[in-house]
C-alpha atoms as a PDB file:
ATOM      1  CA  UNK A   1       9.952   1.678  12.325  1.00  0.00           C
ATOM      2  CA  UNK A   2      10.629  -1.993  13.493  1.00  0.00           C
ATOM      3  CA  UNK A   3       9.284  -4.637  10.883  1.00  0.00           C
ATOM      4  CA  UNK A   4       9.778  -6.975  13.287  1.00  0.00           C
ATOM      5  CA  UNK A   5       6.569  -7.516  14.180  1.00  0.00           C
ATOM      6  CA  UNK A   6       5.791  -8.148  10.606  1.00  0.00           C
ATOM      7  CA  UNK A   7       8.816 -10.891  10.761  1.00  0.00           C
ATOM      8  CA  UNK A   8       7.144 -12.858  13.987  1.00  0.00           C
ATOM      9  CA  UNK A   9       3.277 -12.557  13.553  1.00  0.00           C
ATOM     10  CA  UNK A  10       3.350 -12.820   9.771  1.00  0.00           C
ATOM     11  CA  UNK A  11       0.709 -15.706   9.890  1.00  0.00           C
ATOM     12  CA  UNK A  12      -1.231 -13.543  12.275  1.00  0.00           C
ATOM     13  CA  UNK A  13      -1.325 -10.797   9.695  1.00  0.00           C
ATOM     14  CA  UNK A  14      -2.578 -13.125   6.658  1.00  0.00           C
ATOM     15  CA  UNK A  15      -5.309 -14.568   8.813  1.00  0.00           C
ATOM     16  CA  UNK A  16      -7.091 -11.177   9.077  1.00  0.00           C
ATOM     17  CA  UNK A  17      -7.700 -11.285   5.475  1.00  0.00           C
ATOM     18  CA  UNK A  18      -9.899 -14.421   6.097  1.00  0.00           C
ATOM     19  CA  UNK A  19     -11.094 -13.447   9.437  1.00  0.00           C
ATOM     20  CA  UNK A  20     -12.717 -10.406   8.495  1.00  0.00           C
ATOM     21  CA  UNK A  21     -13.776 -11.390   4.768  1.00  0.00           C
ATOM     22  CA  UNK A  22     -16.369  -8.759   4.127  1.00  0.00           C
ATOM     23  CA  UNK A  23     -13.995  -6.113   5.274  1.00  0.00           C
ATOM     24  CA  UNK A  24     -11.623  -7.364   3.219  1.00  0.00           C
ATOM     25  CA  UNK A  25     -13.463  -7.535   0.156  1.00  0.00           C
ATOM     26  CA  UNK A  26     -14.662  -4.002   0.876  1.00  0.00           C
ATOM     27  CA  UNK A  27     -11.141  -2.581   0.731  1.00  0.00           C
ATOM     28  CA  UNK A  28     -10.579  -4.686  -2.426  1.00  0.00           C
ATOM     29  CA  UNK A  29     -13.738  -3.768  -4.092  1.00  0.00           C
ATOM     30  CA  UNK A  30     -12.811   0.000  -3.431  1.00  0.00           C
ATOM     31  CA  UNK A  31      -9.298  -0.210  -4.803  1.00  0.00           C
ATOM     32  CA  UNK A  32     -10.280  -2.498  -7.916  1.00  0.00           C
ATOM     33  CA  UNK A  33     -12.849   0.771  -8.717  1.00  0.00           C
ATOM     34  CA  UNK A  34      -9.882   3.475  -9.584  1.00  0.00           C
ATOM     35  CA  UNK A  35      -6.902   0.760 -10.414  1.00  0.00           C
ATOM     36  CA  UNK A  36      -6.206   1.226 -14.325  1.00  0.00           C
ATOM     37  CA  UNK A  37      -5.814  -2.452 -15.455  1.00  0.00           C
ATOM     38  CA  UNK A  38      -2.110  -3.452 -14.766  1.00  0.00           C
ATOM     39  CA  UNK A  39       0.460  -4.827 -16.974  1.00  0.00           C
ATOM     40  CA  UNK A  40       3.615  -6.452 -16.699  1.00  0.00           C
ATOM     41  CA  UNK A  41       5.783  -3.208 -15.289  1.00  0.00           C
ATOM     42  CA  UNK A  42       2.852  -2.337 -12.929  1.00  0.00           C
ATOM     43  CA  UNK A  43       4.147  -3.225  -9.304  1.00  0.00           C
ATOM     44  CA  UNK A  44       2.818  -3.556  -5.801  1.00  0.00           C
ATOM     45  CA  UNK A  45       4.842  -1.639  -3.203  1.00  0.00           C
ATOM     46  CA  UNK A  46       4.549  -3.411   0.476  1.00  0.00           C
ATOM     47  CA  UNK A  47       3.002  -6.134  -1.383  1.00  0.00           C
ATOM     48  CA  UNK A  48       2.723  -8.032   2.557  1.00  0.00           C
ATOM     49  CA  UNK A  49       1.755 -11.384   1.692  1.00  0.00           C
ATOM     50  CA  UNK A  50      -0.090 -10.863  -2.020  1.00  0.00           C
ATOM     51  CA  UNK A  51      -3.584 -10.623  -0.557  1.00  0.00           C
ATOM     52  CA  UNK A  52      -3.913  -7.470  -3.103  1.00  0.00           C
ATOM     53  CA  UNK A  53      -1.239  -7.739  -5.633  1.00  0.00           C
ATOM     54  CA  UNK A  54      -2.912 -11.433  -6.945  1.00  0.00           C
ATOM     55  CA  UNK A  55      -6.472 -11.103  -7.310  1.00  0.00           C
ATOM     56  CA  UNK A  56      -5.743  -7.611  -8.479  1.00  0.00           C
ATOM     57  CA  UNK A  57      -3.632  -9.146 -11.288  1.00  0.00           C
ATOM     58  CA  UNK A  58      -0.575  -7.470 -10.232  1.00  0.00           C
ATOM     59  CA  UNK A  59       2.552 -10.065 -10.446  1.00  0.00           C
ATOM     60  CA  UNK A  60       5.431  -8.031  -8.760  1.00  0.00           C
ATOM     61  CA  UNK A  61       6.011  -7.108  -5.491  1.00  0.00           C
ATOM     62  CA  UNK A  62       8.470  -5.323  -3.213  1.00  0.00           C
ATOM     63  CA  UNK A  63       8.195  -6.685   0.141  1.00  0.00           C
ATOM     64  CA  UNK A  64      11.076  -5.644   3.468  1.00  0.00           C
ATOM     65  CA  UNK A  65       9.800  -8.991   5.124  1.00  0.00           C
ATOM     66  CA  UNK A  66      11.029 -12.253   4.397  1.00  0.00           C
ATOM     67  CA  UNK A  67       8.042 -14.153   6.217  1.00  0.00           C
ATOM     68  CA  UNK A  68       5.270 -11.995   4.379  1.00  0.00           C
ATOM     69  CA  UNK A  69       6.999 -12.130   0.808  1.00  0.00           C
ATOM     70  CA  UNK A  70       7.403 -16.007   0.994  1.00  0.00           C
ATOM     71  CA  UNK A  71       3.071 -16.090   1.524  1.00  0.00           C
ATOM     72  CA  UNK A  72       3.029 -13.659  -1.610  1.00  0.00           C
ATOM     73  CA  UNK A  73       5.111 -15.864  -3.706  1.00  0.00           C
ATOM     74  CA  UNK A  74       2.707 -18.996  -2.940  1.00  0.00           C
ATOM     75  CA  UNK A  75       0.067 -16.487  -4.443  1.00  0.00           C
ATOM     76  CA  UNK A  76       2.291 -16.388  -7.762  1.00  0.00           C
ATOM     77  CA  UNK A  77       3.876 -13.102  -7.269  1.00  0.00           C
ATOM     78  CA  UNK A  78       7.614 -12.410  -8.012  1.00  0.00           C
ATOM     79  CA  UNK A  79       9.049 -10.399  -4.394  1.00  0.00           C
ATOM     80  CA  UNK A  80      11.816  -8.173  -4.646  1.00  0.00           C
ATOM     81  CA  UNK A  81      13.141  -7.619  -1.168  1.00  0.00           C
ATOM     82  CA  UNK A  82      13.289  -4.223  -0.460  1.00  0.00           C
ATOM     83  CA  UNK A  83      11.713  -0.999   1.458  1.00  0.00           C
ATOM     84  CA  UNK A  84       9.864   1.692   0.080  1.00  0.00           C
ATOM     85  CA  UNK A  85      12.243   4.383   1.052  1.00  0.00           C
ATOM     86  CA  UNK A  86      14.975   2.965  -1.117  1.00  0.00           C
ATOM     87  CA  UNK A  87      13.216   0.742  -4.029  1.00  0.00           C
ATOM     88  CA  UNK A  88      16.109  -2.221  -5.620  1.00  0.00           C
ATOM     89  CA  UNK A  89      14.401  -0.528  -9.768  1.00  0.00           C
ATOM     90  CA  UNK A  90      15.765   1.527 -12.219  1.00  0.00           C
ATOM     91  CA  UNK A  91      14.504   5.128 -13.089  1.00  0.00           C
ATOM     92  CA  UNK A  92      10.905   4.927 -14.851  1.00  0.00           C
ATOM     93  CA  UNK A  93      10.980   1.169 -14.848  1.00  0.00           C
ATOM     94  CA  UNK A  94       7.406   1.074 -14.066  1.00  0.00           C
ATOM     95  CA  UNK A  95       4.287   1.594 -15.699  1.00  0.00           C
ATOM     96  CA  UNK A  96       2.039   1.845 -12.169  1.00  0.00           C
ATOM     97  CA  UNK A  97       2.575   1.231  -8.905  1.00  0.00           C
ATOM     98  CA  UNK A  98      -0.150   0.261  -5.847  1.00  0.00           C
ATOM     99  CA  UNK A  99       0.508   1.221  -2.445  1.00  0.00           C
ATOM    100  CA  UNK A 100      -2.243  -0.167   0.568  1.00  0.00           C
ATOM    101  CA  UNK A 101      -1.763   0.446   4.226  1.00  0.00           C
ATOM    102  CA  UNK A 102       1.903   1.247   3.801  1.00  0.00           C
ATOM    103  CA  UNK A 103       1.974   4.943   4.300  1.00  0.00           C
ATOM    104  CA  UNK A 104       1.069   4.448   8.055  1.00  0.00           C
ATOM    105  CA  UNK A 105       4.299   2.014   8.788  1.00  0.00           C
ATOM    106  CA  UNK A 106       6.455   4.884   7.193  1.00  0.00           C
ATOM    107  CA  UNK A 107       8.700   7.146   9.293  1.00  0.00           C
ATOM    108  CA  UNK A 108       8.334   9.856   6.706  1.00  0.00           C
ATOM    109  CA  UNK A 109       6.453   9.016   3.633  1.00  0.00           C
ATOM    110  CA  UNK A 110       8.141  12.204   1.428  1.00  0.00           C
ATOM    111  CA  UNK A 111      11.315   9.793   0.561  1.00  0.00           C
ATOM    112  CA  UNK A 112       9.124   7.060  -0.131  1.00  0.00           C
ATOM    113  CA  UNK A 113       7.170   9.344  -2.333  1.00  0.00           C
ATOM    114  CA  UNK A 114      10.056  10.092  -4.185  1.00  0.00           C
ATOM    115  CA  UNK A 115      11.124   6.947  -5.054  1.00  0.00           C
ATOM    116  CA  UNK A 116       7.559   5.509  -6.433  1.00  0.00           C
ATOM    117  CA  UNK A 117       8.346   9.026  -8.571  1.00  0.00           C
ATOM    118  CA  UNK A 118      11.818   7.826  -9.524  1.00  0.00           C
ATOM    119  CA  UNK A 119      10.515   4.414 -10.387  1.00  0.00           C
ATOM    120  CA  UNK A 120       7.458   5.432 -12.308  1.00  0.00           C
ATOM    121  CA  UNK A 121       7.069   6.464 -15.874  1.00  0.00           C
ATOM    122  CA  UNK A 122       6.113   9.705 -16.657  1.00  0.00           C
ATOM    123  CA  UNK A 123       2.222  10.323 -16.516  1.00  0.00           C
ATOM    124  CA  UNK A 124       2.552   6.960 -14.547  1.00  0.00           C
ATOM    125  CA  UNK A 125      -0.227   6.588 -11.791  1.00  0.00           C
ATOM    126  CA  UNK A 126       0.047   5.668  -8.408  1.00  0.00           C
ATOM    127  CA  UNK A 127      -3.100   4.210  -6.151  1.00  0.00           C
ATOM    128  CA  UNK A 128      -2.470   4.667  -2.848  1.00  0.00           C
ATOM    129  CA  UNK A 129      -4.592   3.398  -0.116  1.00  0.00           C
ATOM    130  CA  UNK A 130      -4.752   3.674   3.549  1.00  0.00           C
ATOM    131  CA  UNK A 131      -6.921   4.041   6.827  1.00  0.00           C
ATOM    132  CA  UNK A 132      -7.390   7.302   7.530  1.00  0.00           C
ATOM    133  CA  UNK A 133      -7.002   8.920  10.998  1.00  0.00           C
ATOM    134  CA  UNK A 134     -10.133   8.822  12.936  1.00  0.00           C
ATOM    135  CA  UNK A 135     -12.188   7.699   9.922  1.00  0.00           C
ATOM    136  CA  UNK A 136     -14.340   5.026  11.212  1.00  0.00           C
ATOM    137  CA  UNK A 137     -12.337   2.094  10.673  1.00  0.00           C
ATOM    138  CA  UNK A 138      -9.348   3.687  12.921  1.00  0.00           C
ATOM    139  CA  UNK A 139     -12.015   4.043  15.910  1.00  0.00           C
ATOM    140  CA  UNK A 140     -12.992   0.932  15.374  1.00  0.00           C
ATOM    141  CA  UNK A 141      -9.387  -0.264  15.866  1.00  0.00           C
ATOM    142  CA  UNK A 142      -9.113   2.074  18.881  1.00  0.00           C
ATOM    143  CA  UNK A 143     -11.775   0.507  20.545  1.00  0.00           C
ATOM    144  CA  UNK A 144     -11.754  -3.013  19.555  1.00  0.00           C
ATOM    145  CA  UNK A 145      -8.096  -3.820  18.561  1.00  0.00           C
ATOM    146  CA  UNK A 146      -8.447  -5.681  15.423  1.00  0.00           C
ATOM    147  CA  UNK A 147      -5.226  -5.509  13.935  1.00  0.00           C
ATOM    148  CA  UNK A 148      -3.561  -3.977  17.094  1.00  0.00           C
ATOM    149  CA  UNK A 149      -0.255  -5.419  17.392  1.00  0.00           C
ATOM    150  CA  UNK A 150       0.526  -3.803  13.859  1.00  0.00           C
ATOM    151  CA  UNK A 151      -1.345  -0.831  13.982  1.00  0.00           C
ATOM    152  CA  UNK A 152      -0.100   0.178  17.371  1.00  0.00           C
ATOM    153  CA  UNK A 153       3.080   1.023  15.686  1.00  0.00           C
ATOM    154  CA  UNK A 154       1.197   2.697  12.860  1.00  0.00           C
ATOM    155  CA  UNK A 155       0.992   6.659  12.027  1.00  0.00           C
ATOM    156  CA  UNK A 156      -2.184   7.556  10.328  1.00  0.00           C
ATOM    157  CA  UNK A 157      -3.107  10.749   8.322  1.00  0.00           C
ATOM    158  CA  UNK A 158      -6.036  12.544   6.896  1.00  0.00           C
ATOM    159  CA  UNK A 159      -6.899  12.545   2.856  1.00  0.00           C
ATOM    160  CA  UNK A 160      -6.153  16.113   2.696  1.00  0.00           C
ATOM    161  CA  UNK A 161      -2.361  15.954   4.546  1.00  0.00           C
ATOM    162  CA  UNK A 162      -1.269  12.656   2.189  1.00  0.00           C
ATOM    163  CA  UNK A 163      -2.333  14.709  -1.080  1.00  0.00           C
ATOM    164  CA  UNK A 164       0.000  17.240  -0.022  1.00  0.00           C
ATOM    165  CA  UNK A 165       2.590  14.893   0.507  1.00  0.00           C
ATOM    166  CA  UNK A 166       1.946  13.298  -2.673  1.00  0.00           C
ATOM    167  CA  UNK A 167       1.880  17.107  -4.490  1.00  0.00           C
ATOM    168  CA  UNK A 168       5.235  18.370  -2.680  1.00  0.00           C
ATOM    169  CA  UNK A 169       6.404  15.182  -4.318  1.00  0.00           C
ATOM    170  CA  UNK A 170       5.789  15.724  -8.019  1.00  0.00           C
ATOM    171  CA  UNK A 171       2.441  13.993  -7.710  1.00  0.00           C
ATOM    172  CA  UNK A 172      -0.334  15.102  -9.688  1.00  0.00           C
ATOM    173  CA  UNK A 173      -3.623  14.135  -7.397  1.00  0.00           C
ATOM    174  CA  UNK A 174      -6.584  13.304  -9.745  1.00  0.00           C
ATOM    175  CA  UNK A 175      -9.164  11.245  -7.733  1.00  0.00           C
ATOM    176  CA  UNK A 176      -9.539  10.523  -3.697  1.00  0.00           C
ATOM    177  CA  UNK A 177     -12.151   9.149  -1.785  1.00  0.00           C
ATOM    178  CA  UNK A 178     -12.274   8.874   1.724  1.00  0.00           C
ATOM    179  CA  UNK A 179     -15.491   6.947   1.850  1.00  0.00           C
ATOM    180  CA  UNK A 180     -16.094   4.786   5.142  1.00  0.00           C
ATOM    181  CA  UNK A 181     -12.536   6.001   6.785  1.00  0.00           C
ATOM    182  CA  UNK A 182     -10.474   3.448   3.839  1.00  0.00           C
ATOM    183  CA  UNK A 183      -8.921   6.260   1.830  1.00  0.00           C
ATOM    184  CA  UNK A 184      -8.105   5.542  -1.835  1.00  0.00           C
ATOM    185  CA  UNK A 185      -6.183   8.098  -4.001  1.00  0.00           C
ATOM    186  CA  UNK A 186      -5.267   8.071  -7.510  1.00  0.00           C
ATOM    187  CA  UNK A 187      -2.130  10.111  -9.011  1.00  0.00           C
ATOM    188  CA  UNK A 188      -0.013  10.356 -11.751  1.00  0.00           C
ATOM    189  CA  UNK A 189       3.955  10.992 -11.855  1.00  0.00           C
ATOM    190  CA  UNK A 190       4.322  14.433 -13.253  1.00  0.00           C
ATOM    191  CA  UNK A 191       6.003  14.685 -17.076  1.00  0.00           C
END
């Protein structure tokens, strides 16, 4: 998947956070209700432009865009440049890891679920969150376009097919909620 887009319209990105506020907050709100309080090996995967990571209290990001990861180091978090696929950490190096609205951008999210398993301690829990496919928010989209230049290039799933994923890849799933079409799931690295 180009990240191109991500590149050029960076500042378009950011500004949905303040355009739609309440929305926003919402997804925030949601994800802040199953996060386990993060320390300082806890890391934000796709950390975009910090909009998550910082008031979430997470300080380290991995970020493929240049344009996005300079916006989340004005929001005091340290980016690592990197994907998903292929994470720049060492073997259990983290304590927890948060992933939102990066499993759609993914080609295939299995090797990207087996390096946040590589990277994460044993018993070490992953939050993962994401629009779901034809959940009201992704209608929404459909219809009104909202964040359509980056979600035209997007590849949704349902609860039920990314807690498979997340099992096949030594995932233990322990808590998902699909409330409102803004799926949040909680799991923990196998021992």
């Amino acid at each position: 998947m180009s990240q191109d887009v991500f590149e050029e319209y960076a500042e378009d990105y950011d500004r949905w956070f303040d355009e739609h506020r309440n929305e926003y907050l919402q997804e925030l709100s949601r994800i802040r209700e199953v996060l386990l309080a993060p320390d300082s090996r806890s890391i934000e995967v796709g950390v975009g432009s910090g909009r998550f990571a910082a008031p979430l209290g997470i300080r380290l990001g991995i970020e493929p865009s240049r344009a996005l990861g300079r916006m989340a180091r004005q929001r005091g978090i340290e980016v690592i440049r990197g994907r998903v696929e292929a994470l720049p950490l060492m073997d259990g190096s983290c304590s927890s890891v948060l992933l939102v609205t990066v499993i759609c951008f993914l080609e295939d999210p299995i090797p990207a679920f087996r390096e946040l398993h590589r990277i994460l301690v044993p018993g070490g829990p992953l939050t993962l969150a994401f629009i779901e496919r034809m959940g009201p928010i992704h209608q929404r989209y459909l219809q009104e376009g909202g964040k359509g230049r980056f979600l035209s290039l997007a590849n949704f799933y349902l609860q039920e097919e990314v807690c498979a994923l997340l099992e096949e890849t030594g995932f233990i799933v322990t808590k998902g909620d699909a409330r409102a079409g803004f799926c949040v799931i909680m799991a923990q690295r196998d021992y």
